[in-house]
Structures are given as C-alpha cells and as structure tokens.
C-alpha atoms as a PDB file:
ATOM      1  CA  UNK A   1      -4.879 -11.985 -19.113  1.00  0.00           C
ATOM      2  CA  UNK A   2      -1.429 -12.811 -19.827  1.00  0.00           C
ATOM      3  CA  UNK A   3       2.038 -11.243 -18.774  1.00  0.00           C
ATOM      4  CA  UNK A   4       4.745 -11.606 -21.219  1.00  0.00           C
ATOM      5  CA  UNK A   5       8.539 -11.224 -20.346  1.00  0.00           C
ATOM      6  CA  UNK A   6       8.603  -7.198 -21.222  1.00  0.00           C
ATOM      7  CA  UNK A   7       5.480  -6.948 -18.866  1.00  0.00           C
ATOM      8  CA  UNK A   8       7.872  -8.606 -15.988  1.00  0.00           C
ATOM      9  CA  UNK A   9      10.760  -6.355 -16.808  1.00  0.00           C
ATOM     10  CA  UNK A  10       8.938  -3.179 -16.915  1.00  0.00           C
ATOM     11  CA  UNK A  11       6.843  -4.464 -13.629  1.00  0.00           C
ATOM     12  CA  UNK A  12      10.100  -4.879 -11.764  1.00  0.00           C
ATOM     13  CA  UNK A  13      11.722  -2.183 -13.133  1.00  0.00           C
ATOM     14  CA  UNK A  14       8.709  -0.468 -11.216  1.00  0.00           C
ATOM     15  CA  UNK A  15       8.857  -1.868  -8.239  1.00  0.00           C
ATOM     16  CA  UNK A  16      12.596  -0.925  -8.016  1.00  0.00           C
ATOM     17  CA  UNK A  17      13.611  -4.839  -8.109  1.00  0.00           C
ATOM     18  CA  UNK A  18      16.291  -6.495  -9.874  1.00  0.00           C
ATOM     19  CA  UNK A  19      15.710  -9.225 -11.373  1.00  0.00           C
ATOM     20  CA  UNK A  20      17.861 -11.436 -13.369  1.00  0.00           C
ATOM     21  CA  UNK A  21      17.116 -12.574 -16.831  1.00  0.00           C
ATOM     22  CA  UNK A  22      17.070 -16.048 -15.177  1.00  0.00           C
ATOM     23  CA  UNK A  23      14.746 -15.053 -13.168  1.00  0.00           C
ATOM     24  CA  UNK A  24      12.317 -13.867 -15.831  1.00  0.00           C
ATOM     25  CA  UNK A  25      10.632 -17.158 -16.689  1.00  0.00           C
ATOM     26  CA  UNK A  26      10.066 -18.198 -13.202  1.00  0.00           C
ATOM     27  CA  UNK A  27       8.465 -14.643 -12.068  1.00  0.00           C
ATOM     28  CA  UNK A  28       6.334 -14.619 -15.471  1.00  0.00           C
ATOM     29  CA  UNK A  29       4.916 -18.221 -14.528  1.00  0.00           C
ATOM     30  CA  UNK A  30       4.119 -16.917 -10.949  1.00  0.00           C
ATOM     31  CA  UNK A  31       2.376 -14.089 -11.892  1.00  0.00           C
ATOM     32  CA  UNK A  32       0.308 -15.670 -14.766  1.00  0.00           C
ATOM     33  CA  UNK A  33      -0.845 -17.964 -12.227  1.00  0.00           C
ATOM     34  CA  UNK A  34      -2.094 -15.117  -9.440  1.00  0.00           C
ATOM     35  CA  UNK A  35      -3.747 -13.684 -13.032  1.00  0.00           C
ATOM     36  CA  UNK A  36      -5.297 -16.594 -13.439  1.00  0.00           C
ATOM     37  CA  UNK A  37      -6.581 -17.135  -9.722  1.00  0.00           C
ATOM     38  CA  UNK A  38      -7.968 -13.711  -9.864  1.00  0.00           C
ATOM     39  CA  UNK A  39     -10.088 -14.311 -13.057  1.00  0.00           C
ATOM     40  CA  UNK A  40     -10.986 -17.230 -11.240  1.00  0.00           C
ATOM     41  CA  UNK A  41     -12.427 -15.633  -8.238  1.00  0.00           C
ATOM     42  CA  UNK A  42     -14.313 -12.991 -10.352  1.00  0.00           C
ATOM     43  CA  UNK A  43     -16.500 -15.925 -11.624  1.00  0.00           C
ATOM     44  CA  UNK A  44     -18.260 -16.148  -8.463  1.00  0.00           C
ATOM     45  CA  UNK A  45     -21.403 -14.823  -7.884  1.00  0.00           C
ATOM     46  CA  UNK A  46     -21.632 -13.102  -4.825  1.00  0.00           C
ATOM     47  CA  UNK A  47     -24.852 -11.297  -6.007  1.00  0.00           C
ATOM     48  CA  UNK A  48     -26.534 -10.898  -2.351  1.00  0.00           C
ATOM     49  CA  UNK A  49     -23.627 -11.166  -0.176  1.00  0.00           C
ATOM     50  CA  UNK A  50     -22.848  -8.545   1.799  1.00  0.00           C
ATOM     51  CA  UNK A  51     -19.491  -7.548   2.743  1.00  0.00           C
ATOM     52  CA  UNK A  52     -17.594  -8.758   5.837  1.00  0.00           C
ATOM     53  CA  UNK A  53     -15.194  -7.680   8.210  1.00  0.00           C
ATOM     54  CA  UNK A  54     -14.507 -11.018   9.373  1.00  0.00           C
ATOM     55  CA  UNK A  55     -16.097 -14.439   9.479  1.00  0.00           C
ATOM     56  CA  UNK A  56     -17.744 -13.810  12.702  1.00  0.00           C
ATOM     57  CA  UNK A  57     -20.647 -11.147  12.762  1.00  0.00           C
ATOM     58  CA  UNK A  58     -19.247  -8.045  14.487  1.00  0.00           C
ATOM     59  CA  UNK A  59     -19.991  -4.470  14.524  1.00  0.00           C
ATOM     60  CA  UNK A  60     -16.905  -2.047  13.875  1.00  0.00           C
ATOM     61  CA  UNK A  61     -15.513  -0.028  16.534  1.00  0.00           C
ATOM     62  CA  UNK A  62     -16.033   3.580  16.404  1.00  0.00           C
ATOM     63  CA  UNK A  63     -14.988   6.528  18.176  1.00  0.00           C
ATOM     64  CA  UNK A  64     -15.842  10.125  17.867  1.00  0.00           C
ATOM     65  CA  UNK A  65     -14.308  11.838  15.398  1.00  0.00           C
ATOM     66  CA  UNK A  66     -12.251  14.832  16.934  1.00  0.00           C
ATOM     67  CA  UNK A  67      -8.979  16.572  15.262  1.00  0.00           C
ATOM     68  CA  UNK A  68      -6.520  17.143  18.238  1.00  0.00           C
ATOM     69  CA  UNK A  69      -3.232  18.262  18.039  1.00  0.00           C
ATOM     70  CA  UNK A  70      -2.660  14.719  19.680  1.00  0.00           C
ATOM     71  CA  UNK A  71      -0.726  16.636  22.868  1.00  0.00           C
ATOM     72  CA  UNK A  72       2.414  15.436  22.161  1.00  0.00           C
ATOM     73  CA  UNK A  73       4.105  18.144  20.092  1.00  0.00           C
ATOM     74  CA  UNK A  74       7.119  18.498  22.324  1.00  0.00           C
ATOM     75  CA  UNK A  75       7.332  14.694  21.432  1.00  0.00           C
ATOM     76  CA  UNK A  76       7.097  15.069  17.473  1.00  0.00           C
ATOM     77  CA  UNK A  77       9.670  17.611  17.683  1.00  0.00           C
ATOM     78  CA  UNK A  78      11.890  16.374  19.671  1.00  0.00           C
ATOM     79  CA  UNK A  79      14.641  15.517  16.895  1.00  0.00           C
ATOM     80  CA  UNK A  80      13.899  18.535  14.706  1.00  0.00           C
ATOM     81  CA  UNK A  81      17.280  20.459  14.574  1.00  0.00           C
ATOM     82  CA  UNK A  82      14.949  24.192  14.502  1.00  0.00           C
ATOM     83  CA  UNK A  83      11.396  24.096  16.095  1.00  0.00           C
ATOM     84  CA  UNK A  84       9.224  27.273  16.901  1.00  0.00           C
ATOM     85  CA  UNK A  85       5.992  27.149  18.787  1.00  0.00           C
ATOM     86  CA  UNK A  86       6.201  23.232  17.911  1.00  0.00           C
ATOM     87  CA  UNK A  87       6.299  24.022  14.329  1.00  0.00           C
ATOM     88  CA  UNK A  88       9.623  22.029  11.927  1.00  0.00           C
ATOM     89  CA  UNK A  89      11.312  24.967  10.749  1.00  0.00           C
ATOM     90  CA  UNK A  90      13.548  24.710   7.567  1.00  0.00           C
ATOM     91  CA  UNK A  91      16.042  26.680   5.600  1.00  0.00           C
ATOM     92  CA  UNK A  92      14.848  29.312   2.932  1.00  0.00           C
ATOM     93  CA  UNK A  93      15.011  27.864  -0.134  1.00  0.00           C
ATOM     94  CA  UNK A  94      12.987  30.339  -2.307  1.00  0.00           C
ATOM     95  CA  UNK A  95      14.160  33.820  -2.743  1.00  0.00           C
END
C-alpha cells in the first residue's frame, strides 16, 4: 500500500493537524515507510503462537466484577454548579 500526497492532506486534515505543503513530502515518506513495516510484519507466521501479555509468563490480574457507585459522589460533584441527590443537573433545553 501506498499513500499519495491527497491521502496525507485528507489524513491530517483528519487528525485536525496542519501541515504545510512543505511538509507533505516528508510526512508521505514517513508514513509509506510504517506501511511498509506493517506489510512486513504480516509476513510472519505466527501460526501456533499464542498471544502474550508480556515476555515473561504471567497470569492477568482479576478482580470481581461489581458495579458500585464508587462512594465518592459528593467528590464527582463537587464542581457541578446544580447537583440533586448527586445527580449533574442542567438547564431545560427542550420544550
């Protein structure tokens, strides 16, 4: 896969970037060449390898999984200019 200069544009234009028309060449180079080390990787066969959460063998931490409230609501709305029973209220804006 190749990126062309439009491609950049529109990608930064995206991203909410400016980016000089200077700049264009230099960006389009860069990511042609992550492209390119992506297609690379995808050439490896990792048929039989299992995924990893790191390069030592670990089991994942796990906790029960309970919804609180988190019993800090007088915290969360702390800076709320109108609260009520811990709730955000907000101005009508729907008639």
């Amino acid at each position: 896969m190749s990126v062309d200069a439009a491609t950049v544009r529109k990608i930064a234009h995206l991203a909410r970037i400016a980016v000089k028309d200077d700049e264009v060449a230099h960006l389009q180079g860069e990511l042609n060449a992550m492209l390119a080390f992506v297609e690379q990787l995808s050439e490896v066969d990792v048929t039989g390898v299992e995924p990893m959460t790191s390069v030592t063998p670990m089991r994942m931490k796990e906790r029960d999984d309970v919804v609180t409230d988190g019993e800090i609501a007088d915290i969360v709305v702390a800076n709320a200019p109108m609260t009520e029973d811990h709730f955000f209220q907000v101005p009508k804006v729907v008639e």
